[in-house]
Protein backbone atom coordinates (compact mmCIF):
# COMPACT_ATOMS: atom_id res chain seq x y z
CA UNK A 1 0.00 0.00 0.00
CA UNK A 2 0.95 3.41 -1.03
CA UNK A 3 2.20 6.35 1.58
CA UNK A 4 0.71 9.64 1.03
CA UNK A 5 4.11 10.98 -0.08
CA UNK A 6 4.27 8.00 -2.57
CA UNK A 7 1.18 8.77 -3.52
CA UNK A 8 2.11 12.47 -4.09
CA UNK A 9 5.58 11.56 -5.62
CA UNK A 10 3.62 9.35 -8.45
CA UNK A 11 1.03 11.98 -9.17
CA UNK A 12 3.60 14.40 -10.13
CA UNK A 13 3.24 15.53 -13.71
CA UNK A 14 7.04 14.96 -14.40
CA UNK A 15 7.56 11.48 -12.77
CA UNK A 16 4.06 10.53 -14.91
CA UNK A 17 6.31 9.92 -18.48
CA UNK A 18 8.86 7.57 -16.71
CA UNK A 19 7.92 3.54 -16.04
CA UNK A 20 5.48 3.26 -13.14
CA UNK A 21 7.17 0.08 -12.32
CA UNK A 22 10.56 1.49 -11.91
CA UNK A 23 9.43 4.76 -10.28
CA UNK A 24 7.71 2.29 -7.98
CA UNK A 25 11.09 0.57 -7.49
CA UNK A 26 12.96 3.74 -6.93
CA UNK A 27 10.15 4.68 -3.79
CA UNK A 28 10.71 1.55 -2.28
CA UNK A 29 14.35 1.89 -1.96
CA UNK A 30 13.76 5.79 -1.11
CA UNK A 31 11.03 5.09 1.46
CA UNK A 32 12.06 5.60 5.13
CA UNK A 33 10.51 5.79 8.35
CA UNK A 34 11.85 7.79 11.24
CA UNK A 35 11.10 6.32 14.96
CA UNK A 36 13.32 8.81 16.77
CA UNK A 37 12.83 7.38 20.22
CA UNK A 38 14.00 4.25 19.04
CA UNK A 39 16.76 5.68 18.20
CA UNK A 40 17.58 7.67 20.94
CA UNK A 41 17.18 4.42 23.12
CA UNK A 42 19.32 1.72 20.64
CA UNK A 43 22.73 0.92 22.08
CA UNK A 44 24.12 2.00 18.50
CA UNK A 45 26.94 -0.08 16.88
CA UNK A 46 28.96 2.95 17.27
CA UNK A 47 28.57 3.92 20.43
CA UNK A 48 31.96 2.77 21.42
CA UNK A 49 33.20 5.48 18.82
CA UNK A 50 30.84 8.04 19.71
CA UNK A 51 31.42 8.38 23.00
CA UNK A 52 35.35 9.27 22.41
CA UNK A 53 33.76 12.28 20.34
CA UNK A 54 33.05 15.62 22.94
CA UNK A 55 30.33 17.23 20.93
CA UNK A 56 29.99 20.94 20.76
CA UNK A 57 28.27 23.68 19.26
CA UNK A 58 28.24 27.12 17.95
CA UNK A 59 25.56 29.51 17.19
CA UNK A 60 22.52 27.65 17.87
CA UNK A 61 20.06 30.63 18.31
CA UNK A 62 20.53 30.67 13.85
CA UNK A 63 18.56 27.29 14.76
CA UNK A 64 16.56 27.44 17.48
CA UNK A 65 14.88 31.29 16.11
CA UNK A 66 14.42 29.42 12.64
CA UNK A 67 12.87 26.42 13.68
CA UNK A 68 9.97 28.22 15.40
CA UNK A 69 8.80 29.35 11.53
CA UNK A 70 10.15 27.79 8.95
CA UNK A 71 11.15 24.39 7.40
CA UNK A 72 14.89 23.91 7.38
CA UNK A 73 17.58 22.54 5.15
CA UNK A 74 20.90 21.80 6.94
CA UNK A 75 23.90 21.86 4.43
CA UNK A 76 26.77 20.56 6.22
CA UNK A 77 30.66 19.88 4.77
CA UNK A 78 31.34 15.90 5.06
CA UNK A 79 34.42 14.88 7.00
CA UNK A 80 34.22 11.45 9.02
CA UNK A 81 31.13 8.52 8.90
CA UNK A 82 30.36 9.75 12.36
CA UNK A 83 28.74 12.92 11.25
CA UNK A 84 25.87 10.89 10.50
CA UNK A 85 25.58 10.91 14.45
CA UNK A 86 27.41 13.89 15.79
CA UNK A 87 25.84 16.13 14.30
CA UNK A 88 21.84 15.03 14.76
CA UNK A 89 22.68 14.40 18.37
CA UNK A 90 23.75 17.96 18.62
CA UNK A 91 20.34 19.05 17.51
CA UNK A 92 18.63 16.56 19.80
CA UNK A 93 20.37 17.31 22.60
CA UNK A 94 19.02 20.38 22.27
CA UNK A 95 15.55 19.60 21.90
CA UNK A 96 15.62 20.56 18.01
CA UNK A 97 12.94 18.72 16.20
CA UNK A 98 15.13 16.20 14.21
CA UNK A 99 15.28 15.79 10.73
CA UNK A 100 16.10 13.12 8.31
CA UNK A 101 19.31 12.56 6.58
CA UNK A 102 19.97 12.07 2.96
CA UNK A 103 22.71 9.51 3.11
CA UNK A 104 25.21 7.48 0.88
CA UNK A 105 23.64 4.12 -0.16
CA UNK A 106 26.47 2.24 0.92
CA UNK A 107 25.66 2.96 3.73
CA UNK A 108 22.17 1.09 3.74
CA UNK A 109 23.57 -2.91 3.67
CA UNK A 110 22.64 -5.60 6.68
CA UNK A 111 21.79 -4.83 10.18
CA UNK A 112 23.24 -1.41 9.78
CA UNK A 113 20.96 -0.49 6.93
CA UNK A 114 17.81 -1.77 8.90
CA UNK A 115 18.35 0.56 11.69
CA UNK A 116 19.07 3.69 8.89
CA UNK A 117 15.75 2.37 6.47
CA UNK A 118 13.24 2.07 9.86
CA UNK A 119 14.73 3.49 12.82
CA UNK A 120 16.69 6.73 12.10
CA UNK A 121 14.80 8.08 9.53
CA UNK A 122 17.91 8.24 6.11
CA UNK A 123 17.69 8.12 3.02
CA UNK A 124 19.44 6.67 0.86
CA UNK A 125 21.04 8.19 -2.15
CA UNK A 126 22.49 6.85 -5.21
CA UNK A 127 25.11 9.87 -5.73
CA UNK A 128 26.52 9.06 -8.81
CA UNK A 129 23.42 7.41 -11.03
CA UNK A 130 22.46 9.61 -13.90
CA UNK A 131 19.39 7.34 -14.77
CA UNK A 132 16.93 10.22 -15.79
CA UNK A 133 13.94 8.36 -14.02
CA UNK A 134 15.93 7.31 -10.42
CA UNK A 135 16.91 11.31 -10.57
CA UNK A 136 13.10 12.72 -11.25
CA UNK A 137 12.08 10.55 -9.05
CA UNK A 138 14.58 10.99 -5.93
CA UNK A 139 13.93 15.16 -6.88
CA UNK A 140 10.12 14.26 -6.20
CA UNK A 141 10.69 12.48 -3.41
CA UNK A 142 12.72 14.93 -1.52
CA UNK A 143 10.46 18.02 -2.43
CA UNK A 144 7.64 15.93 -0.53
CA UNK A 145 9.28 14.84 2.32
CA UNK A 146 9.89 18.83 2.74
CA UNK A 147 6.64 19.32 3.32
CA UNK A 148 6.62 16.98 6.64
CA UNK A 149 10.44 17.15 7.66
CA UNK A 150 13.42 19.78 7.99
CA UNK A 151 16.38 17.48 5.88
CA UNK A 152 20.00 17.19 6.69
CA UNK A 153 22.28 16.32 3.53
CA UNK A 154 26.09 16.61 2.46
CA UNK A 155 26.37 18.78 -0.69
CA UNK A 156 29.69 17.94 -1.38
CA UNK A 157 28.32 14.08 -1.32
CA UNK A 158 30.63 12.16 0.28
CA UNK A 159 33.20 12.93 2.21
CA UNK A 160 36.46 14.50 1.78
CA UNK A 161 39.27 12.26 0.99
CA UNK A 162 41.69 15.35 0.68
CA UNK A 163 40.96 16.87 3.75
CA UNK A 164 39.86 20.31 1.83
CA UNK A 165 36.53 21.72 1.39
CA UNK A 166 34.91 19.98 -1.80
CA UNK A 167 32.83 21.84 -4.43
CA UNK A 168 29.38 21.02 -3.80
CA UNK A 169 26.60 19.46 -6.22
CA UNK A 170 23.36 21.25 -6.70
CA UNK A 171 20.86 17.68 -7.35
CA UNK A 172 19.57 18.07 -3.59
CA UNK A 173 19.67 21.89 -3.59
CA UNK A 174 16.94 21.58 -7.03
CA UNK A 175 15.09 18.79 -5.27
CA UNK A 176 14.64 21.19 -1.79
CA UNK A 177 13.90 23.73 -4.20
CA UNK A 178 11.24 21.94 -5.63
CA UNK A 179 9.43 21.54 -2.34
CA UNK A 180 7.98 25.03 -3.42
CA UNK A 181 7.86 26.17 0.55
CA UNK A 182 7.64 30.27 0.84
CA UNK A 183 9.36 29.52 4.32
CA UNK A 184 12.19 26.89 3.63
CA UNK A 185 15.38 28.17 4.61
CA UNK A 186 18.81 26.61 4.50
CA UNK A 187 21.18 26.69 7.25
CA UNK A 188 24.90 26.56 6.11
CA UNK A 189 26.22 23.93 9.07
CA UNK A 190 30.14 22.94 9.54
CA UNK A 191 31.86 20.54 11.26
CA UNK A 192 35.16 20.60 12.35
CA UNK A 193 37.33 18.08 14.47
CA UNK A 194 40.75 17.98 16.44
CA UNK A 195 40.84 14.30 14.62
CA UNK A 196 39.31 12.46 12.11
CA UNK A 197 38.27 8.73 12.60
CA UNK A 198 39.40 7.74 8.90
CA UNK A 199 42.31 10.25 8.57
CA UNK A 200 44.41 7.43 7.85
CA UNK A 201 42.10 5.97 5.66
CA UNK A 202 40.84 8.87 3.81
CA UNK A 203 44.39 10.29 3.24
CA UNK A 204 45.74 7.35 2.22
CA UNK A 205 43.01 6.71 -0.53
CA UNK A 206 43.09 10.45 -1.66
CA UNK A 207 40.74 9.60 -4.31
CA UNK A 208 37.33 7.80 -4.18
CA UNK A 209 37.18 4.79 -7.03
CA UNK A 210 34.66 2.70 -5.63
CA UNK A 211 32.27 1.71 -2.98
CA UNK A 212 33.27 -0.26 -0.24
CA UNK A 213 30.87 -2.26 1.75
CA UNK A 214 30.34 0.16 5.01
CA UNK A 215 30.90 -2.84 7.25
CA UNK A 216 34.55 -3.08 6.72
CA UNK A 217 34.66 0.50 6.55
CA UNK A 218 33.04 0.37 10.43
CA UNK A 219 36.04 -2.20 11.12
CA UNK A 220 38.22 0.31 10.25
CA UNK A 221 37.24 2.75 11.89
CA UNK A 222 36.82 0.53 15.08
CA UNK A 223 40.85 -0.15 14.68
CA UNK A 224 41.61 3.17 14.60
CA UNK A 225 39.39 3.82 17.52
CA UNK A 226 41.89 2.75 19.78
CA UNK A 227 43.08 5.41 22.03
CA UNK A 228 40.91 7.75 19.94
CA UNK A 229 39.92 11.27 21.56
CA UNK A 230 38.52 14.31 19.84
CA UNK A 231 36.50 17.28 19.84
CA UNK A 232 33.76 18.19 17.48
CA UNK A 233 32.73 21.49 16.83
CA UNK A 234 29.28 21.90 14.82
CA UNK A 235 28.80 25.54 13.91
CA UNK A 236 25.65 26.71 12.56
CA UNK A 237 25.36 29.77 9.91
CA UNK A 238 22.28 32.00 9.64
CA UNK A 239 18.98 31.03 7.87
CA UNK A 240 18.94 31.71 4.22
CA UNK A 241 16.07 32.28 2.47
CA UNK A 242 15.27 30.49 -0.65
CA UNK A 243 12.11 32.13 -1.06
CA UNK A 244 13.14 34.49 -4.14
CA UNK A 245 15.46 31.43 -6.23
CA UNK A 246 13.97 30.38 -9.15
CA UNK A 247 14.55 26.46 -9.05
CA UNK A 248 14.14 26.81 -13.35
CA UNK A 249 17.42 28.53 -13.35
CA UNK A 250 20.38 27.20 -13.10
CA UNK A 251 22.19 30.48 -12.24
CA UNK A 252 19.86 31.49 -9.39
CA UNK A 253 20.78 27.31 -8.21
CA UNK A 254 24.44 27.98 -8.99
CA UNK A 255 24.68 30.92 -7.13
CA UNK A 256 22.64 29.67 -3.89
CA UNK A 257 25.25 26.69 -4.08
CA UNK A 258 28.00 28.67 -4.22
CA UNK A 259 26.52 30.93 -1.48
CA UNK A 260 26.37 27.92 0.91
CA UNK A 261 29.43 26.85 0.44
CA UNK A 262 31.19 30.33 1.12
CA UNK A 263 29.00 30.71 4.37
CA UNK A 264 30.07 26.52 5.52
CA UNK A 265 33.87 27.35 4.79
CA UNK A 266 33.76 30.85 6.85
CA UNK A 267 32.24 29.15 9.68
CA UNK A 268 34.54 26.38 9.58
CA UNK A 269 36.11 26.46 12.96
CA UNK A 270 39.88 26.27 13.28
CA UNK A 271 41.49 23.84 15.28
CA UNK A 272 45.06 23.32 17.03
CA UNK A 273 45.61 20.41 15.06
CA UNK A 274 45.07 21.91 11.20
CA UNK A 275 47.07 25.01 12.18
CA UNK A 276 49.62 23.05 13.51
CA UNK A 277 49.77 20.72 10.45
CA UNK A 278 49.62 23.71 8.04
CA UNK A 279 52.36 25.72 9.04
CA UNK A 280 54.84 22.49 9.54
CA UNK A 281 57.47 21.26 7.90
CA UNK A 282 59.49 18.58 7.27
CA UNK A 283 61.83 19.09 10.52
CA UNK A 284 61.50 22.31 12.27
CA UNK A 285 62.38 23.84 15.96
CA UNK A 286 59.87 24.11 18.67
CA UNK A 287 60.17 27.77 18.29
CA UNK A 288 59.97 28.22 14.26
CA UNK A 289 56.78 26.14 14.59
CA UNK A 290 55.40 28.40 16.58
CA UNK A 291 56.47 31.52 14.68
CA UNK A 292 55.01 29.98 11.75
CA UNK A 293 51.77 29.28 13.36
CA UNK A 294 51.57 33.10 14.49
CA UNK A 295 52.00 34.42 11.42
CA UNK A 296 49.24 32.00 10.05
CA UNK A 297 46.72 33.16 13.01
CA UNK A 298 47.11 36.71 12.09
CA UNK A 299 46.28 36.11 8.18
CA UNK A 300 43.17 33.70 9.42
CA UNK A 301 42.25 36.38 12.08
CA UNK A 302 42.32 39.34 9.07
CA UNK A 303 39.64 37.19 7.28
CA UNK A 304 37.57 36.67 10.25
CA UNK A 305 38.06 32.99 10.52
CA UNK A 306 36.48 31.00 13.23
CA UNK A 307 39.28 30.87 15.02
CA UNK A 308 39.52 27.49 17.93
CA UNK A 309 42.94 28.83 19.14
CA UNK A 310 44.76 32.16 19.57
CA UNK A 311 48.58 31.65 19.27
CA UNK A 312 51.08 29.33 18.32
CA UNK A 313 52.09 28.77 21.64
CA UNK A 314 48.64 27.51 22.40
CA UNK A 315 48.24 25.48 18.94
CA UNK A 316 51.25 23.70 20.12
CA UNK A 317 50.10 22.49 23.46
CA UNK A 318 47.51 21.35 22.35
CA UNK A 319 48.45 19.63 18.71
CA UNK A 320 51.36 18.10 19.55
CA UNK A 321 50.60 15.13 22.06
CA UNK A 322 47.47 14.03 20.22
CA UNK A 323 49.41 14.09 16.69
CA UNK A 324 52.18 12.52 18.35
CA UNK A 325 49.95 9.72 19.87
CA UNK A 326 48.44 8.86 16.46
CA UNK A 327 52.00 8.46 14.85
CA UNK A 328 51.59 11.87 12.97
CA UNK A 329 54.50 13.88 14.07
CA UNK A 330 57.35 13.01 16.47
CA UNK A 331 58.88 15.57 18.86
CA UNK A 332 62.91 15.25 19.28
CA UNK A 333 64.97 17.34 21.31
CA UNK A 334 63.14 20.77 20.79
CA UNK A 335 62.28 19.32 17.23
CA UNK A 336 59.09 18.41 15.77
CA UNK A 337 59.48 16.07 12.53
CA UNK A 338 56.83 14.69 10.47
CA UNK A 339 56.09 10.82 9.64
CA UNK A 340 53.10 10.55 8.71
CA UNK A 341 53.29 13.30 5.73
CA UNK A 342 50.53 12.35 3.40
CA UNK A 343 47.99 11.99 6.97
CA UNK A 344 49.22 15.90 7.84
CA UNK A 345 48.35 17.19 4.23
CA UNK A 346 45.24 16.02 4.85
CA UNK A 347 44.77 18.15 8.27
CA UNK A 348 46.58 21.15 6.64
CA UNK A 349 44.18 21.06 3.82
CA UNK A 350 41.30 21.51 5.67
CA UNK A 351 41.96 24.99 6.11
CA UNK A 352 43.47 25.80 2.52
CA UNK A 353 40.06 27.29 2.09
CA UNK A 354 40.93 29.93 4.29
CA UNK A 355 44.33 31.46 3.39
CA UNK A 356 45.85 33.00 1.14
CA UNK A 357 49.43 31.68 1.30
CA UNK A 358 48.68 27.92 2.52
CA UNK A 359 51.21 26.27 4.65
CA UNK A 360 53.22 23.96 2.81
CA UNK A 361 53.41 20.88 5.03
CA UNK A 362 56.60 19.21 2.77
């Protein structure tokens, strides 16, 4: 039996000219059901991760004053599988009705994909299918769902192997867009840690080529867990209005896009361990380093960055041990040298957005 959003999806006037039968397919797979107190009450298969992870926010009133009004898009940057779960619980701990997550489709096999299909409300997204009638039909689906739910996606689709902040795809943007809501608004999120679950992983595959079942991915990550500790920083950007963007033109949609991801990278917040990694070098002294990391801080601080530290002094106290513990950098008599090189690109890059004279960590 049909759901009234199904029902709404299939009497759409452009989903009409495609296959019933395969639109029909495409619903099933797209269909999800959130049961939130289930999930706030499931001992999650990543707890044991997830509780390593301090979770913190910034500018929450952007939410809390927008949610009283208006239907919200949250357009976040992608940097670790646990975002999935960081950055929801954020909301919820809050008391911020929660919304449902557009999410990778590898993401959706065994046990795992149960609990994401009927428990925690995602959806799951074929990013890189250009069938004509899985991409009308997903649009559809999405502009419905706005009309019931506030949607959390990741425009730059998955996450960043490189570290940096990705250029972002507009297919989710048109499909909000297409909700046709006076009062939708889009709130640019970021999320920043001191470490990243899958640095090893993600740096050492640089590129994506091909999914990988998110099982072994999750026994990965578990491996790495070990003696894991981090901070994550969620801050969110002020409500913006897509009430005067013409979802027919692809320039109004470019520009929106574009828009976002200015306002996700400015509020991007700065950590000890990227400003650390950006301003290193192969081999330098203590006190170079933290020259180095000055003079960064001051170029950051003239554009207004979100700044999670204040000198180099401070970047080093705090950046050293945990780099040090994960095998990134080794301190030697007043020295710091790097030996993980291709894992500290990837933290150095994840402020490249930012300056204009990036550190050169080689």
């Amino acid at each position: 039996m049909l759901d009234d959003i199904a029902q709404a999806v299939l009497a759409r006037e452009e989903v009409l000219k495609y296959p019933r039968e395969q639109v029909h397919a495409y619903l099933d797979e797209l269909r999800t059901t959130q049961r939130h107190k289930f999930y706030r009450a499931l001992q999650h298969p990543l707890y044991p991760i997830l509780r390593k992870i301090e979770r913190k926010h910034e500018q929450l009133h952007h939410v809390t004053t927008a949610v009283r009004s208006h239907r919200i898009v949250y357009a976040s940057n992608h940097k670790s599988h646990t975002d999935y779960l960081v950055e929801p619980l954020v909301l919820d701990d809050n008391g911020i009705r929660p919304p449902l997550i557009a999410a990778g489709i590898n993401l959706f096999g065994g046990p795992l994909g149960l609990i994401h299909k009927h428990v925690t409300g995602a959806i799951p997204i074929r990013r890189n299918t250009k069938d004509p009638a899985y991409l009308v039909t997903l649009k559809a689906y999405v502009g419905e769902i706005l009309k019931k739910h506030d949607l959390f996606f990741y425009p730059e689709g998955g996450r960043s192997y490189s570290g940096e902040l990705k250029p972002v795809k507009t297919g989710l943007f048109n499909a909000a867009l297409s909700a046709d809501r006076s009062d939708l608004v889009i709130i640019p999120t970021a999320v920043a840690y001191d470490l990243v679950l899958e640095d090893r992983i993600l740096a050492h595959q640089r590129s994506k080529k091909r999914q990988r079942p998110f099982s072994r991915e999750v026994a990965e990550m578990v491996r790495y867990a070990v003696g894991y500790r981090s901070r994550a920083f969620v801050t969110f950007g002020a409500p913006i209005s897509v009430a005067d963007i013409d979802v027919h033109s692809r320039t109004d949609v470019l520009a929106l896009t574009r828009l976002v991801r200015a306002r996700i990278g400015a509020q991007y917040k700065v950590l000890p361990t990227a400003i650390f990694a950006a301003a290193m070098r192969p081999s330098i002294a203590r006190r170079d380093l933290e020259a180095r990391i000055d003079h960064l801080l001051e170029e950051l601080a003239a554009r207004r960055a979100n700044l999670g530290v204040t000198s180099g002094r401070q970047a080093i106290e705090e950046a050293a041990e945990p780099l040090e513990t994960r095998g990134i950098v080794v301190a030697e008599r007043g020295r710091f040298r790097v030996r993980e090189r291709v894992v500290l690109r990837y933290y150095a890059r994840t402020i490249e957005h930012l300056l204009v004279t990036t550190g050169r960590t080689h």
